[in-house]
Protein backbone atom coordinates (compact mmCIF):
# COMPACT_ATOMS: atom_id res chain seq x y z
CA UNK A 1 90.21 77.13 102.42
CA UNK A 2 94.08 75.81 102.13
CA UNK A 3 94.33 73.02 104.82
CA UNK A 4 97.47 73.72 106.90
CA UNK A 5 98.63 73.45 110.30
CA UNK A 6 97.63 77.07 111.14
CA UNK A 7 94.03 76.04 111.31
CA UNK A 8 94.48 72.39 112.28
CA UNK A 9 96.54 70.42 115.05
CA UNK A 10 100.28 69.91 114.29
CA UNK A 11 101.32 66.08 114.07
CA UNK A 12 103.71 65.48 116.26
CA UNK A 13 107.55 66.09 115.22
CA UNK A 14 110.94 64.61 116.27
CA UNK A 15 112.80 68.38 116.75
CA UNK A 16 111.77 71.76 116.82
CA UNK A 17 113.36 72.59 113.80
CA UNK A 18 111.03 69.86 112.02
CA UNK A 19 107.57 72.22 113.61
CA UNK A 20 109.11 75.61 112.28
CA UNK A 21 110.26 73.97 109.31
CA UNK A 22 105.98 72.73 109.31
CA UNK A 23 105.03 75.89 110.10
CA UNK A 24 106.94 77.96 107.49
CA UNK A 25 105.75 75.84 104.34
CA UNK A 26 102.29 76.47 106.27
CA UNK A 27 102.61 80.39 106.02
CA UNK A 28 104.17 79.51 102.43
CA UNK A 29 101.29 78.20 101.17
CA UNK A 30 98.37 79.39 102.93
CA UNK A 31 95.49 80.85 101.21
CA UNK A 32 94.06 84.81 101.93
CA UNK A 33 91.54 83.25 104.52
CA UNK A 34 94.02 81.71 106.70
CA UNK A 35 96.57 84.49 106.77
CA UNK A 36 93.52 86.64 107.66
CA UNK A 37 92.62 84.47 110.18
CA UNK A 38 96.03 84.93 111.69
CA UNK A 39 96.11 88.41 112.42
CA UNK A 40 92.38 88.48 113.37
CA UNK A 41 92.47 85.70 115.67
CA UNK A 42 95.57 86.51 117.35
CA UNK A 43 95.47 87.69 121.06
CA UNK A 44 95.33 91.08 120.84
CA UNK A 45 94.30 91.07 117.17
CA UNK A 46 96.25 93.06 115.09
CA UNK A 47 93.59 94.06 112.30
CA UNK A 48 89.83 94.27 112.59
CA UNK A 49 87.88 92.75 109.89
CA UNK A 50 86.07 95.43 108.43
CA UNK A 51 89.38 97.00 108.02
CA UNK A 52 91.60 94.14 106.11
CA UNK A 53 92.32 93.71 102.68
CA UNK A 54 94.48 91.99 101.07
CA UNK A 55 96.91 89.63 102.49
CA UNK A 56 100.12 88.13 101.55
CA UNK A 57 102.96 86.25 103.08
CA UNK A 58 107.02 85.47 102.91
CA UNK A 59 109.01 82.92 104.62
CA UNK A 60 112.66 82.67 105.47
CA UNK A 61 113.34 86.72 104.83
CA UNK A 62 116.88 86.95 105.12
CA UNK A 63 118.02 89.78 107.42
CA UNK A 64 121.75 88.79 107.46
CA UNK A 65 124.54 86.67 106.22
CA UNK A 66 123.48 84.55 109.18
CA UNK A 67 119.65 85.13 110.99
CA UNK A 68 116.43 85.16 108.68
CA UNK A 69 112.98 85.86 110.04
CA UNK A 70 110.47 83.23 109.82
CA UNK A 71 107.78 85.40 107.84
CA UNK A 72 106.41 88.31 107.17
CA UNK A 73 102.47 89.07 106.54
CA UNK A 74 102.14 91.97 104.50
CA UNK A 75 98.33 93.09 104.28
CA UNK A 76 96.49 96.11 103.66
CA UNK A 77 94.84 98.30 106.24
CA UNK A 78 91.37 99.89 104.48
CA UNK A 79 91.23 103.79 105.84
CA UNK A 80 88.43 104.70 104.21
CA UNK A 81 85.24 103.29 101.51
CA UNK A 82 83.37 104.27 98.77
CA UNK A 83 79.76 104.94 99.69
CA UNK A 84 77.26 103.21 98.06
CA UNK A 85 75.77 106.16 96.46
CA UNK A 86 74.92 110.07 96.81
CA UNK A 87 71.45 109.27 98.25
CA UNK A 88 72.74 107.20 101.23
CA UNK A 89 74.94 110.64 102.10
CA UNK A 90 71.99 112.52 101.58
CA UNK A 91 69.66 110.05 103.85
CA UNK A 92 72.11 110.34 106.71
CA UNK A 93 72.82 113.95 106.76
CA UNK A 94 68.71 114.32 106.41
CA UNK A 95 68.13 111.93 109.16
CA UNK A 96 69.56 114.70 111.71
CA UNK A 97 68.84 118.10 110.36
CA UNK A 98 66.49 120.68 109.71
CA UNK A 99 65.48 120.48 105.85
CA UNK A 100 65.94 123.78 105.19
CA UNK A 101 69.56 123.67 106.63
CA UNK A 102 70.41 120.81 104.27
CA UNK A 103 72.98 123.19 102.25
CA UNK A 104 74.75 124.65 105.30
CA UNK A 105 75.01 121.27 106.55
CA UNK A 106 76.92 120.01 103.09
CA UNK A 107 78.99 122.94 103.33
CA UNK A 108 80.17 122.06 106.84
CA UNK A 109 81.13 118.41 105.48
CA UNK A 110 83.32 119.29 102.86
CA UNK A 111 84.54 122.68 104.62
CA UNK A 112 88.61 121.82 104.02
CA UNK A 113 90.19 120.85 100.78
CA UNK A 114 93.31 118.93 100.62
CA UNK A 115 96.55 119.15 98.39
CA UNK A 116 96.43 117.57 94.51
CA UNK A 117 97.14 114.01 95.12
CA UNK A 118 98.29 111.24 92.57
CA UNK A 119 96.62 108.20 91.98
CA UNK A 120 98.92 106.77 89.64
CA UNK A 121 101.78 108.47 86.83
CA UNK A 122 101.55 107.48 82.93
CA UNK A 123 99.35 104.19 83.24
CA UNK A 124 98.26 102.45 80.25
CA UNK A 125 94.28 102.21 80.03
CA UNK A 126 94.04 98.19 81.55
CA UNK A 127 96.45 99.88 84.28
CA UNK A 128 93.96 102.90 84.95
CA UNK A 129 90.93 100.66 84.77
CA UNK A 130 92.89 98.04 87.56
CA UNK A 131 93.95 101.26 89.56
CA UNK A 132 90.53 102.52 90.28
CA UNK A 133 88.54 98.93 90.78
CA UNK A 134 91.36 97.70 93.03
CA UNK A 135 90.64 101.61 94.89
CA UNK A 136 86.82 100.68 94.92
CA UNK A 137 85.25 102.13 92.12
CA UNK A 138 82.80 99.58 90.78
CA UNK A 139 82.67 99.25 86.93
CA UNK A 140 80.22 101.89 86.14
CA UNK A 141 81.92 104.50 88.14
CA UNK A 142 85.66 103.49 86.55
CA UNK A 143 84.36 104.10 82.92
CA UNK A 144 82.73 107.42 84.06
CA UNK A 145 86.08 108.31 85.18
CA UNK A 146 88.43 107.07 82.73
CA UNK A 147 85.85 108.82 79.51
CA UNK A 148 85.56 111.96 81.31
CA UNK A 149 86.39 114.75 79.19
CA UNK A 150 89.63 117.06 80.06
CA UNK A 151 89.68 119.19 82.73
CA UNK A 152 86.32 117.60 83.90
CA UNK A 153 85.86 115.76 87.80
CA UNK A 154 84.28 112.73 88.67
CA UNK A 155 82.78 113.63 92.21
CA UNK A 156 81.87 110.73 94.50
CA UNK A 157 81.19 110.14 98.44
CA UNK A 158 83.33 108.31 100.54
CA UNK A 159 83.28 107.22 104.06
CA UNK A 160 86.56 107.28 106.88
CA UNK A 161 86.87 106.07 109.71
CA UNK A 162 85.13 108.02 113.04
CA UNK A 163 87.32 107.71 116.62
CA UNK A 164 86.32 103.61 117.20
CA UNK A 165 87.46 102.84 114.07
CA UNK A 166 83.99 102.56 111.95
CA UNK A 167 83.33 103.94 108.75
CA UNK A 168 80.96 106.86 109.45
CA UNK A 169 82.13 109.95 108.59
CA UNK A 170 81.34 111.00 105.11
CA UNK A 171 83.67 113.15 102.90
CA UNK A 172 83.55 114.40 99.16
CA UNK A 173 86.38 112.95 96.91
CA UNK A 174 86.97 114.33 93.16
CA UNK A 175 88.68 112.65 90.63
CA UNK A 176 90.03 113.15 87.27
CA UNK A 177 92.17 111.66 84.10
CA UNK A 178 95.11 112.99 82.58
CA UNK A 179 94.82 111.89 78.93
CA UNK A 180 98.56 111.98 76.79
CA UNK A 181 99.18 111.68 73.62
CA UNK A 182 100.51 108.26 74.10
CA UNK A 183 97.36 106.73 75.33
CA UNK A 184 98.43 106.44 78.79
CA UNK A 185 96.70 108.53 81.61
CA UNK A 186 97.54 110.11 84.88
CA UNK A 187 95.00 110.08 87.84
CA UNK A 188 94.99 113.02 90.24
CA UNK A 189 92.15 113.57 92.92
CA UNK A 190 91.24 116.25 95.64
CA UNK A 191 89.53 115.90 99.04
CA UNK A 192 86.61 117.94 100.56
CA UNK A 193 85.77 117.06 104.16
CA UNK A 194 84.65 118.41 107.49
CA UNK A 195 87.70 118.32 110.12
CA UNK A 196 90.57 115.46 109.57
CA UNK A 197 91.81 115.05 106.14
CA UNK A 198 91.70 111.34 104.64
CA UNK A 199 95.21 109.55 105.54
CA UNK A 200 95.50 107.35 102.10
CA UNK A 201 93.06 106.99 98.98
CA UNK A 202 91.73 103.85 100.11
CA UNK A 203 94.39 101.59 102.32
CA UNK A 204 97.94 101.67 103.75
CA UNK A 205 100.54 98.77 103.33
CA UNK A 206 101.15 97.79 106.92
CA UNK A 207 103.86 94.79 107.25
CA UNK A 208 104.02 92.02 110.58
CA UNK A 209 106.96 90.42 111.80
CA UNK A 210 106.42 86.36 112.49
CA UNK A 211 108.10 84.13 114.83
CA UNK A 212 107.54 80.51 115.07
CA UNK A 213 107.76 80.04 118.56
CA UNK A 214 108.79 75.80 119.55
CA UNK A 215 108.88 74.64 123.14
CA UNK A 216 112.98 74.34 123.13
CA UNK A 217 112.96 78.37 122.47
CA UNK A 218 113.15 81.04 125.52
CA UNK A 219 111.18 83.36 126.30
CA UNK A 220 114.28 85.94 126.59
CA UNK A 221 115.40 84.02 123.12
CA UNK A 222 112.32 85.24 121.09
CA UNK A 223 112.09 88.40 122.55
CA UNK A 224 115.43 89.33 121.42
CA UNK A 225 115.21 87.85 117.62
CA UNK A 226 111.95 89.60 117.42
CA UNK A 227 113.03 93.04 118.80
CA UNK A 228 116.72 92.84 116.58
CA UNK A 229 114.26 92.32 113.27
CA UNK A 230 112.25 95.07 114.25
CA UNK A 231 115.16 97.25 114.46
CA UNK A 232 116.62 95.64 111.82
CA UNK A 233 113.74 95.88 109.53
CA UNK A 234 111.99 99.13 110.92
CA UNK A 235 108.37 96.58 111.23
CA UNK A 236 107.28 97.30 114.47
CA UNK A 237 104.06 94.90 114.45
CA UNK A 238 104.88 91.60 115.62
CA UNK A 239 103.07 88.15 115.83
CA UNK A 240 104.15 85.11 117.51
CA UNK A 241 102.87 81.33 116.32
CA UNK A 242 103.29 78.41 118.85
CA UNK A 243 101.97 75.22 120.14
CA UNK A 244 100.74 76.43 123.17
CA UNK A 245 101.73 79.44 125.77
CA UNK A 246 101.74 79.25 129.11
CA UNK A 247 99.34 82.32 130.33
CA UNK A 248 102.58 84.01 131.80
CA UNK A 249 104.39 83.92 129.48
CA UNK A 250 101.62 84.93 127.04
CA UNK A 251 100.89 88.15 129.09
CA UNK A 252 104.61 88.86 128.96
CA UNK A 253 104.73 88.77 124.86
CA UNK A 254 101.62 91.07 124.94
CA UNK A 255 103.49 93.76 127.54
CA UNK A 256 105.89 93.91 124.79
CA UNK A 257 103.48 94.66 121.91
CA UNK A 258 103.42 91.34 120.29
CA UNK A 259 100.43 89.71 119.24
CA UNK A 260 100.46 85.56 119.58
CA UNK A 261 98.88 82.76 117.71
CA UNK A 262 98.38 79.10 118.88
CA UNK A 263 97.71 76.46 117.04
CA UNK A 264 96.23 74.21 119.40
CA UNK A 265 94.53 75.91 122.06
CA UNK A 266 93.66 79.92 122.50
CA UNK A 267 95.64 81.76 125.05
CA UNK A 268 92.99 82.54 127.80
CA UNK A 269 94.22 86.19 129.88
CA UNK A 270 92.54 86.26 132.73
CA UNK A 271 92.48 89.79 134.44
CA UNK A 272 90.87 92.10 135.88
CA UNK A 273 88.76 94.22 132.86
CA UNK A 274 89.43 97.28 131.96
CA UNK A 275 87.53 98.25 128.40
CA UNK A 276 88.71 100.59 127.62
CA UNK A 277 92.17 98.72 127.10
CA UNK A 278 90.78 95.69 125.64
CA UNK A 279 91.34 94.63 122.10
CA UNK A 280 88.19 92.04 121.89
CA UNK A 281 86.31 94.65 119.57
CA UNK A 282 83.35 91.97 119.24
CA UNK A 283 82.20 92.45 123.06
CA UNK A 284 79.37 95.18 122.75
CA UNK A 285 81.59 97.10 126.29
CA UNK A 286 84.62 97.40 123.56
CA UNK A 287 86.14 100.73 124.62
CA UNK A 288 83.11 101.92 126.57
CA UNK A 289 84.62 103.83 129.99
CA UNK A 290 80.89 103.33 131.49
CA UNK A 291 81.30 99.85 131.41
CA UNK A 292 80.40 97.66 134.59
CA UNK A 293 82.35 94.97 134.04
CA UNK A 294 84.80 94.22 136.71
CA UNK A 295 85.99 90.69 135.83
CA UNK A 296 86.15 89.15 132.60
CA UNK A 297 87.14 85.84 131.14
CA UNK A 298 87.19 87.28 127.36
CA UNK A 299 89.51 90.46 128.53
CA UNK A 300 92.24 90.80 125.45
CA UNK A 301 94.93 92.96 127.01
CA UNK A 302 95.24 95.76 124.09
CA UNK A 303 98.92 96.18 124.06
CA UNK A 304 98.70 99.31 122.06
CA UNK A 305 96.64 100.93 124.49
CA UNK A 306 97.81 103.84 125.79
């Protein structure tokens, strides 16, 4: 991993400017890891890990003649995954059903068919083959797909998410090539499942607003930078970086939907727990309404609870 001063102690500086200067070249040139890190360590974390791909970052976006924002992560949010292969679907769905209802229960799974989607328009062949690993398909399956004859489908199993966010719930996807004349192809696939149809193909593009909080800026400063980029920029998500945060004022960027980062110490909330609005998805009470737990010194006030 990139050393940087998101994962280590800052030195200390002569002016604030010098730290946010630090910071941004930080962000600049921080490997996948740490940016991960960021928006999985951050209290309340704003991506799980089973659900992040790939990560990115930009410094000193200009908004205006005269303001720029500090950075923003860009990363991808994984809605779904390729199972591993027809026999795992066909080991769950046996697990819980009467043999001879095996059929009926395949019919119930793939019950609803969604609209003709593209993959991707007039791709050259490296483009196609890039396309569908970068989607999941693991080499074997891409050059099934891609030397398919015409009008033929490639039919594979996929998994999407169930209602605490794991991947569980198996549905049927079919793909196909467009071959043209040119050499380049077109990719179109169609969805079979049981109830809610698949939001993307694989992941969505979800983008985070970063301020580099010092100790010479407000509270009611930050607050209004970060909610003028986010109308500004229409990115709602937002993530704070700072020294360290007093536990007030902490809970008070939180109320407002924004995540924070320190890079010295962890922001401790103390609170009364409530699970079901707590974002620390490790703790094995995450979301449970059963849950006994009264007081709790790893509550993570889920902002986006509702």
């Amino acid at each position: 991993m990139t050393a940087s001063a998101l994962t280590h102690p800052l030195p200390p500086t002569h002016s604030a400017t010098a730290a946010r200067d630090q910071l941004q070249i930080a962000l600049a040139i921080a490997d996948e890891s740490t940016l991960k890190s960021l928006l999985i360590r951050c209290t309340p974390p704003i991506a799980q890990p089973h659900r992040l791909g790939s990560v990115s970052s930009q410094v000193g976006v200009p908004v205006d003649s005269r303001q720029a924002i500090d950075g923003i992560l860009s990363f991808e949010d994984i809605t779904c995954v390729l199972a591993s292969s027809p026999e795992e679907i066909s080991r769950q769905v046996a697990a819980n059903i009467d043999p001879k209802k095996l059929d009926r229960e395949y019919a119930k799974l793939t019950r609803c068919e969604s609209e003709l989607h593209t993959l991707g328009n007039n791709l050259t062949l490296a483009q196609a083959i890039a396309r569908l690993s970068h989607a999941g398909f693991p080499p074997k399956q891409v050059d099934e797909i891609i030397n398919l004859p015409n009008e033929a489908w490639h039919k594979s199993w996929w998994y999407a998410l169930d209602e605490v966010g794991h991947f569980t719930v198996p549905f049927l996807r079919l793909m196909r090539p467009l071959r043209y004349p040119d050499g380049t192809f077109t990719l179109q696939y169609r969805d079979h499942f049981a109830q809610d149809k698949p939001p993307s193909f694989s992941t969505q593009g979800q983008k985070v607003l970063v301020e580099i909080k010092t100790p010479a800026q407000t509270f009611r400063r930050t607050i209004e930078r970060i909610n003028l980029f986010r109308h500004q920029m229409g990115i709602q998500k937002a993530l704070i970086i700072g020294d360290r945060l007093m536990e007030l004022e902490a809970r008070g960027f939180i109320s407002q939907g924004i995540s924070v980062y320190t890079t010295q110490q962890p922001v401790a909330i103390h609170a009364e727990a409530d699970c079901t609005a707590c974002a620390n998805f490790d703790c094995p009470m995450y979301r449970r309404p059963d849950s006994p737990v009264v007081m709790c010194r790893s509550f993570c006030l889920d902002a986006t609870a509702e």
